[in-house]
N, C-alpha and C. Protein backbone atom coordinates (compact mmCIF):
# COMPACT_ATOMS: atom_id res chain seq x y z
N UNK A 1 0.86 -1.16 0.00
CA UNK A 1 0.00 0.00 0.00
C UNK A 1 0.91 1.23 0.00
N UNK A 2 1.03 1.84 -0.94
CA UNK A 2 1.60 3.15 -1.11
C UNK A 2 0.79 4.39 -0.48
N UNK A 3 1.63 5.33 -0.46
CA UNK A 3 0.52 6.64 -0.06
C UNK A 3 0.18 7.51 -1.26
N UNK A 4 0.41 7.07 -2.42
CA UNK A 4 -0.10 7.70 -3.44
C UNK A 4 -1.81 7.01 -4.02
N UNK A 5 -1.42 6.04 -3.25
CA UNK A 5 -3.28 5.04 -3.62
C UNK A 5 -3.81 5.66 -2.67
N UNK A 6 -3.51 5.90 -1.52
CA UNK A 6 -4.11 5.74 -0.25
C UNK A 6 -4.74 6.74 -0.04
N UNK A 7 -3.92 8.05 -0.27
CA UNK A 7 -4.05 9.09 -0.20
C UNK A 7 -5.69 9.75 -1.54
N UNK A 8 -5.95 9.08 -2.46
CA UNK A 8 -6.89 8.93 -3.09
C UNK A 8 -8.57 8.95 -2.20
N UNK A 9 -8.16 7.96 -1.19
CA UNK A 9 -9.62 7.21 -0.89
C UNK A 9 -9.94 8.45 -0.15
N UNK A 10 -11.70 8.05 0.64
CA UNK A 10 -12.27 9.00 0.87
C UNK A 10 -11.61 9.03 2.56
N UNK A 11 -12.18 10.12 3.30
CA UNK A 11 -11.82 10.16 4.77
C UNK A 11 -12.46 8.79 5.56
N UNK A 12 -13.26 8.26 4.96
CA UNK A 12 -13.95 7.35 5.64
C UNK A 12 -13.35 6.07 5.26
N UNK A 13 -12.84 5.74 4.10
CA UNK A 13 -12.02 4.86 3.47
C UNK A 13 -10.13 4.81 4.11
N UNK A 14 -10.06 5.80 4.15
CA UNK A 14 -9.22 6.22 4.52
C UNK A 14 -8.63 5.41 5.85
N UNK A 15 -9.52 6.27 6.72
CA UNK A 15 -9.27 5.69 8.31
C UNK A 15 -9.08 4.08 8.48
N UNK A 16 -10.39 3.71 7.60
CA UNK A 16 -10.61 2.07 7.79
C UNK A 16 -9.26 1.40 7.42
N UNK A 17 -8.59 1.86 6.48
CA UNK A 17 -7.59 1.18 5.87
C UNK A 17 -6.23 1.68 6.81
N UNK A 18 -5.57 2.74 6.85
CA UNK A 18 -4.48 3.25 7.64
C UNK A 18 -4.68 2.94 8.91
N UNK A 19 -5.76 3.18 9.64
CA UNK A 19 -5.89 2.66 11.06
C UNK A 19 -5.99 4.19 11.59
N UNK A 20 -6.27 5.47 11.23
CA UNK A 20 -5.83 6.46 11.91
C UNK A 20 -6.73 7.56 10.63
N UNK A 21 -7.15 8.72 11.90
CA UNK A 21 -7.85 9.86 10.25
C UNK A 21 -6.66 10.73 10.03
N UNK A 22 -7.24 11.35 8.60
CA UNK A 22 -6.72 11.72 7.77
C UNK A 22 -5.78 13.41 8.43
N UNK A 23 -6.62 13.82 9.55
CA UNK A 23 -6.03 14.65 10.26
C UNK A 23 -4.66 14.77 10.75
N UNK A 24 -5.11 13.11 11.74
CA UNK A 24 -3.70 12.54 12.49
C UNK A 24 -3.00 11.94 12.24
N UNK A 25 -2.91 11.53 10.79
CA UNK A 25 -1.94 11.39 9.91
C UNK A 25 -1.09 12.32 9.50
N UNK A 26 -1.85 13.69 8.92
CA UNK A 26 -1.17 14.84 8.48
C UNK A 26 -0.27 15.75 9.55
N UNK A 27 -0.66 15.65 11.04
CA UNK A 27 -0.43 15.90 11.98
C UNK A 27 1.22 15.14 12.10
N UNK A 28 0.79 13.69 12.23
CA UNK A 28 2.52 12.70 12.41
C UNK A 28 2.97 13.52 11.29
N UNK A 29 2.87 13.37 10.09
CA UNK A 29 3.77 13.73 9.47
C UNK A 29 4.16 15.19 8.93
N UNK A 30 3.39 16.23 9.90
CA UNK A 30 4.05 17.20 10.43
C UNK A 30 5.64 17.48 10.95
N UNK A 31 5.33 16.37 11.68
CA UNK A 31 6.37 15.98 12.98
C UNK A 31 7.35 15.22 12.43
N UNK A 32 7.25 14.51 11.57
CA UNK A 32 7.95 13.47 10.97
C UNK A 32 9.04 14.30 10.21
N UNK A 33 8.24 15.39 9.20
CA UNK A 33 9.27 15.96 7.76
C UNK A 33 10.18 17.32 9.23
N UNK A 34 9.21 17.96 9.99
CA UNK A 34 10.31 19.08 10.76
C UNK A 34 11.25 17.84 11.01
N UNK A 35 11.54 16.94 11.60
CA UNK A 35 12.82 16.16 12.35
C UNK A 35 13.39 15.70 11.39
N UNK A 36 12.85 15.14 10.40
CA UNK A 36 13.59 14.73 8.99
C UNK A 36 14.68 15.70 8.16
N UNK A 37 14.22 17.24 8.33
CA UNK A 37 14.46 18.37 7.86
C UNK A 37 15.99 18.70 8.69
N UNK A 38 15.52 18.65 9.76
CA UNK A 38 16.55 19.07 11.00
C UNK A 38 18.00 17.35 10.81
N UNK A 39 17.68 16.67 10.52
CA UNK A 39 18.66 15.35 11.02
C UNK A 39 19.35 15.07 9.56
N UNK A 40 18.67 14.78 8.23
CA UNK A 40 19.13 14.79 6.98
C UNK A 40 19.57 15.08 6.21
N UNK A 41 20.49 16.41 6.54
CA UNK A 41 21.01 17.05 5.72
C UNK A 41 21.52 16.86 4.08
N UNK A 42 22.42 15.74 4.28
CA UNK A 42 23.02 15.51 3.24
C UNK A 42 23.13 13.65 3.03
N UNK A 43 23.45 13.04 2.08
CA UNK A 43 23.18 11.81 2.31
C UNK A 43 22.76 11.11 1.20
N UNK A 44 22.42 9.69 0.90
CA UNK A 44 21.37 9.11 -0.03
C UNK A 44 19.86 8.83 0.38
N UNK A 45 19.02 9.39 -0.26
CA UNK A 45 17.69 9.67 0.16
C UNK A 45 17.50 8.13 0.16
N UNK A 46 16.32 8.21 1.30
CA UNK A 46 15.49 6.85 1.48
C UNK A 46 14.75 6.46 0.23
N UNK A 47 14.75 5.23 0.15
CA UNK A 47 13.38 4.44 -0.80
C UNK A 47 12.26 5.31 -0.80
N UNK A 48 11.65 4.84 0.64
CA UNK A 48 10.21 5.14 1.23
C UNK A 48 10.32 7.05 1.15
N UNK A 49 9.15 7.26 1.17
CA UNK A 49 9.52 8.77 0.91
C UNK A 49 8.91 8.47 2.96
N UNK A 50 8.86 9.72 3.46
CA UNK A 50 8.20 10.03 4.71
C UNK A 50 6.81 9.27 4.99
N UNK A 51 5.97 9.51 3.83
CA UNK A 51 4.36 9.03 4.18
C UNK A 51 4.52 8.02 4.01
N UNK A 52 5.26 7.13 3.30
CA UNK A 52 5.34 5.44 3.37
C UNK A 52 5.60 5.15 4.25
N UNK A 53 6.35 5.94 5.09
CA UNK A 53 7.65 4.94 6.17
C UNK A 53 6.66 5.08 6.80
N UNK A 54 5.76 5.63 7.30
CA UNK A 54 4.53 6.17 8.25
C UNK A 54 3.33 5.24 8.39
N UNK A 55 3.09 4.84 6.86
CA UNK A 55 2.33 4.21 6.46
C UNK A 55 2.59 2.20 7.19
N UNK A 56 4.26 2.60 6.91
CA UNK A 56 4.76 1.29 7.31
C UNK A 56 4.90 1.08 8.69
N UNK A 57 4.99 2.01 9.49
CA UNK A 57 4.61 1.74 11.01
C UNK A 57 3.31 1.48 11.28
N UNK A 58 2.55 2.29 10.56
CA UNK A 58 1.15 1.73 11.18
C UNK A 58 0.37 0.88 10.66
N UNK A 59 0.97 0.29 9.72
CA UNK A 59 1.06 -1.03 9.06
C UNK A 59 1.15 -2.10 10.57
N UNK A 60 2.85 -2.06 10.94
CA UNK A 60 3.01 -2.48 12.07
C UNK A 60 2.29 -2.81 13.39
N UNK A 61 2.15 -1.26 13.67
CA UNK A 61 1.13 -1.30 15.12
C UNK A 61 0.10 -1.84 14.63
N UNK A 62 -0.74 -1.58 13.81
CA UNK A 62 -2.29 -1.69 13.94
C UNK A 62 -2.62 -2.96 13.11
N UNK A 63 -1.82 -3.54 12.16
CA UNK A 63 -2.30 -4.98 11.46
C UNK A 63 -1.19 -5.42 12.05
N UNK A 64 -0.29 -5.54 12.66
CA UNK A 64 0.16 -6.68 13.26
C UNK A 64 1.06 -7.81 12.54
N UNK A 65 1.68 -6.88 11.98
CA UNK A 65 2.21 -7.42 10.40
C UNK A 65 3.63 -7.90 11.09
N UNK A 66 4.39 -8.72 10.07
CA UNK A 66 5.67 -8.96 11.04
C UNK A 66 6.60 -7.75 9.92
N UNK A 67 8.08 -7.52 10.56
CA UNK A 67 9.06 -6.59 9.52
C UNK A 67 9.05 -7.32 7.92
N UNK A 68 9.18 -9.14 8.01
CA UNK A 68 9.46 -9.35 6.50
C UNK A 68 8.19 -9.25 6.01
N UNK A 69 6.93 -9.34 6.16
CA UNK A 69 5.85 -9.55 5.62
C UNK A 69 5.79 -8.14 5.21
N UNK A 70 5.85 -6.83 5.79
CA UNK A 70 6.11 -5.57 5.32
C UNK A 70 6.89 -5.54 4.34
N UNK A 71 8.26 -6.34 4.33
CA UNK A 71 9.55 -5.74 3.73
C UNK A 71 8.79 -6.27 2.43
N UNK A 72 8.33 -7.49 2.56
CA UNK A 72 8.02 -8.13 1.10
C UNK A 72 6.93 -6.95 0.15
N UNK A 73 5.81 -7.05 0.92
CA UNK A 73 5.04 -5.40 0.13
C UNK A 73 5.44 -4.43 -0.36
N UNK A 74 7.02 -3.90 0.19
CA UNK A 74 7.03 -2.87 -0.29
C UNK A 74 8.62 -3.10 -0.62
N UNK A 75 8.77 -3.94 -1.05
CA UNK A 75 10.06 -4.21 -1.52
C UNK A 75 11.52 -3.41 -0.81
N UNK A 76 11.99 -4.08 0.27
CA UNK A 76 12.78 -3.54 1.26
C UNK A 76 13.00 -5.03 1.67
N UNK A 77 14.46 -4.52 2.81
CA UNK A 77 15.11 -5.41 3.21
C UNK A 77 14.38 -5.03 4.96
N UNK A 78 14.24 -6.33 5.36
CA UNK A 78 13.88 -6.17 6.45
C UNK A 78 14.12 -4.99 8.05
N UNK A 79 15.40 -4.84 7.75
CA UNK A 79 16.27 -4.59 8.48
C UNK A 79 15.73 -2.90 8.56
N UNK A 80 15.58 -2.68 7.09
CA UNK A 80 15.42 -0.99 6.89
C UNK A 80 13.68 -0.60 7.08
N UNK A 81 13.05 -1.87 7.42
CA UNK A 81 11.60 -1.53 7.85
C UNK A 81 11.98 -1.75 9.67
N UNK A 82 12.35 -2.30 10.10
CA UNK A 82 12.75 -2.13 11.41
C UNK A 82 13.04 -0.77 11.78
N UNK A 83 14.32 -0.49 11.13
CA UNK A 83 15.22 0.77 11.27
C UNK A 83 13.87 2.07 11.30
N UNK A 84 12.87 1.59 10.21
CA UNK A 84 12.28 2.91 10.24
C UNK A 84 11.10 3.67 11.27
N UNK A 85 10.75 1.86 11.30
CA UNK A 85 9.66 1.89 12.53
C UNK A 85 10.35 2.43 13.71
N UNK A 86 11.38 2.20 14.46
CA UNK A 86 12.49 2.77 15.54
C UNK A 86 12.57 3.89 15.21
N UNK A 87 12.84 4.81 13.87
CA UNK A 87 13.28 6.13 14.08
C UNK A 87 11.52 6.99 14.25
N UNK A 88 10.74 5.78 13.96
CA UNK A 88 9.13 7.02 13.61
C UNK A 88 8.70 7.02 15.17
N UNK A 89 8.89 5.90 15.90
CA UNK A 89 8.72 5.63 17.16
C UNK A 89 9.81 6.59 17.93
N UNK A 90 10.95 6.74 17.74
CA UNK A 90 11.77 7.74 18.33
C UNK A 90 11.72 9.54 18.48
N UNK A 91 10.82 9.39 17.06
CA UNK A 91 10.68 10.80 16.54
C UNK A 91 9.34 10.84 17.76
N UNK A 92 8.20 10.22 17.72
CA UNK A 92 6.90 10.24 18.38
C UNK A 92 7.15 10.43 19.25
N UNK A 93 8.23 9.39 20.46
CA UNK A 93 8.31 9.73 21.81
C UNK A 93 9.02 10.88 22.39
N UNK A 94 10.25 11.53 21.27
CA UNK A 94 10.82 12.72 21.69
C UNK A 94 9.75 14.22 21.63
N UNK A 95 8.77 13.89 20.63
CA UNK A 95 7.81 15.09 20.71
C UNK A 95 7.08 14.61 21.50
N UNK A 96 6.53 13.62 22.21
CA UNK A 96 5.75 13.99 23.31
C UNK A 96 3.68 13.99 22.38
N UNK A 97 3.57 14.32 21.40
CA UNK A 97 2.10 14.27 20.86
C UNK A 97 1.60 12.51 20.56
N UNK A 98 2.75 11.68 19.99
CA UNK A 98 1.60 10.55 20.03
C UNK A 98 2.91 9.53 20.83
N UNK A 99 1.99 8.46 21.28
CA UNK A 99 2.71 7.27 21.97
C UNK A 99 2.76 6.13 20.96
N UNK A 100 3.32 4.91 21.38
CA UNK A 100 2.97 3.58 20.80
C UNK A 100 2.10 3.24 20.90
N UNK A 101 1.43 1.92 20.30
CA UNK A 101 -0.19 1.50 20.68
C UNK A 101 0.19 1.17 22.26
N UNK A 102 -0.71 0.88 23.17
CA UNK A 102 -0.35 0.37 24.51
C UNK A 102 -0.02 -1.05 24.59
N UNK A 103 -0.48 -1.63 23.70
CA UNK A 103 -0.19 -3.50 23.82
C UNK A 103 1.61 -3.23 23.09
N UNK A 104 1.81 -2.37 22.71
CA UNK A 104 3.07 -2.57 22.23
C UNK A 104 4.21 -2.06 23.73
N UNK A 105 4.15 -1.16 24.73
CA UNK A 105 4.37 -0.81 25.51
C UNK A 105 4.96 -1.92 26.70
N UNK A 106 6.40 -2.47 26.60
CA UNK A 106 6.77 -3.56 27.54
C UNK A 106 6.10 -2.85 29.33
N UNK A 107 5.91 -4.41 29.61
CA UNK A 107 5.77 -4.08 31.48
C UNK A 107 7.11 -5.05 31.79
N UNK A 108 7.76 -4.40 32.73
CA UNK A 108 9.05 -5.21 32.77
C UNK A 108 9.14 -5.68 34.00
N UNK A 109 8.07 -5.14 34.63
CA UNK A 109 7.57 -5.50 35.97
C UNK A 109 7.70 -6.82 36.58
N UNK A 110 6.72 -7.69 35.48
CA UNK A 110 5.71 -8.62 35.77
C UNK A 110 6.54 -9.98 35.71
N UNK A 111 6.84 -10.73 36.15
CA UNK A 111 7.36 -11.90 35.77
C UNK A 111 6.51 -12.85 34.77
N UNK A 112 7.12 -13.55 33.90
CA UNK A 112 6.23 -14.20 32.76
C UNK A 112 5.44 -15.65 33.40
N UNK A 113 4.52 -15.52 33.34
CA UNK A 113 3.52 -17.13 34.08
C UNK A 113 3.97 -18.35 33.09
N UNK A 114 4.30 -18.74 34.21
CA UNK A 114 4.99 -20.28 34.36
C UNK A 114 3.66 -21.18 33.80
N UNK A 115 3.87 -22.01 33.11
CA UNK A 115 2.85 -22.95 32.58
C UNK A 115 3.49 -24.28 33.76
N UNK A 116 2.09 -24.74 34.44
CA UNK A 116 2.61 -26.00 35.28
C UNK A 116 2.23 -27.17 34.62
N UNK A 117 3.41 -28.27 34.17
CA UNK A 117 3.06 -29.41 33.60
C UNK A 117 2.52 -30.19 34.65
N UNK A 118 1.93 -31.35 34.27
CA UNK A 118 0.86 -32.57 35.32
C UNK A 118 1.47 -33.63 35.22
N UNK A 119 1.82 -33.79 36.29
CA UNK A 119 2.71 -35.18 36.92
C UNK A 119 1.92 -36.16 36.53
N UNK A 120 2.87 -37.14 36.71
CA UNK A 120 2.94 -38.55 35.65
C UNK A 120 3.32 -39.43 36.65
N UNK A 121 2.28 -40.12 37.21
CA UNK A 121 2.02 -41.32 38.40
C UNK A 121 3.36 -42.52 37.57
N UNK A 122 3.65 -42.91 37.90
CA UNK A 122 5.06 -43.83 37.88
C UNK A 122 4.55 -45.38 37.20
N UNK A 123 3.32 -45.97 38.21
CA UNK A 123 2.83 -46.88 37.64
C UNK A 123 1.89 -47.25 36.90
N UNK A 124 1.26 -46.10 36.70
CA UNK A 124 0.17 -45.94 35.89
C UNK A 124 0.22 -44.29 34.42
N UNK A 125 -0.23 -44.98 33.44
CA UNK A 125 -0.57 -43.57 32.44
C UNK A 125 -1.38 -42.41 32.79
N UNK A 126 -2.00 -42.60 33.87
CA UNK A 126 -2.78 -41.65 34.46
C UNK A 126 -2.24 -40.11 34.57
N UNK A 127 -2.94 -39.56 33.68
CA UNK A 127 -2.30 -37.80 34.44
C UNK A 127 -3.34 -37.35 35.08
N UNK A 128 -2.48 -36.87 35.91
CA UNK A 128 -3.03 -36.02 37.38
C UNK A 128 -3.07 -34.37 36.69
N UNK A 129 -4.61 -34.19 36.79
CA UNK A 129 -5.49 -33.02 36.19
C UNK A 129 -4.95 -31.90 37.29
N UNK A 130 -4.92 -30.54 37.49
CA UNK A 130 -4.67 -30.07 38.19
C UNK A 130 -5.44 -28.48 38.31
């Protein structure tokens, strides 16, 4: 999905498909081209222009896509759909206006639940239900 199709559909089409309206889209990538502007000076320009790479995070968050299943759509190496999702996520959390989804948000708190296997009586096949 490019942002030259995307950018076509209606506001209502729109949302359904990107995961986000057409506002707070234009809004991220407000935020996106000032830091892009400020960090890029000079260099070999990206593939993805800005609204793709954007497109390709919220690809991420909101369908749940893995990096190669992205990379394959839009013809990229995995590595540089990672890379981009990290810098759009970096750019987001240094301005402070949008977060990650919350299921994406580690708790480092919590210790991970132990799955308890069911003992195995010695003389018999019987498992003990628990």
């Amino acid at each position: 999905m490019k942002y030259e199709e995307v950018s076509k559909y209606s506001d209502k089409k729109f949302k359904r498909v990107v995961g986000v309206n057409r506002t707070t889209f234009q809004r991220m990538m407000e935020i996106l081209e000032k830091e892009y502007r400020e960090r890029h000076h000079r260099g070999r320009s990206t593939k993805l222009g800005i609204e793709d790479m954007l497109l390709v995070a919220l690809e991420y968050w909101y369908e749940k896509r893995t990096y190669e299943q992205i990379a394959a759509s839009y013809g990229l190496a995995a590595s540089n759909v990672c890379r981009s999702i990290k810098w759009i996520e970096s750019v987001f959390e240094q301005d402070g206006t949008f977060q990650a989804p919350s299921d994406l948000i580690e708790i480092r708190d919590e210790k991970p639940m132990m799955r308890r296997i069911p003992a195995i009586r010695k003389h018999s096949a019987e498992i003990i239900a628990f």
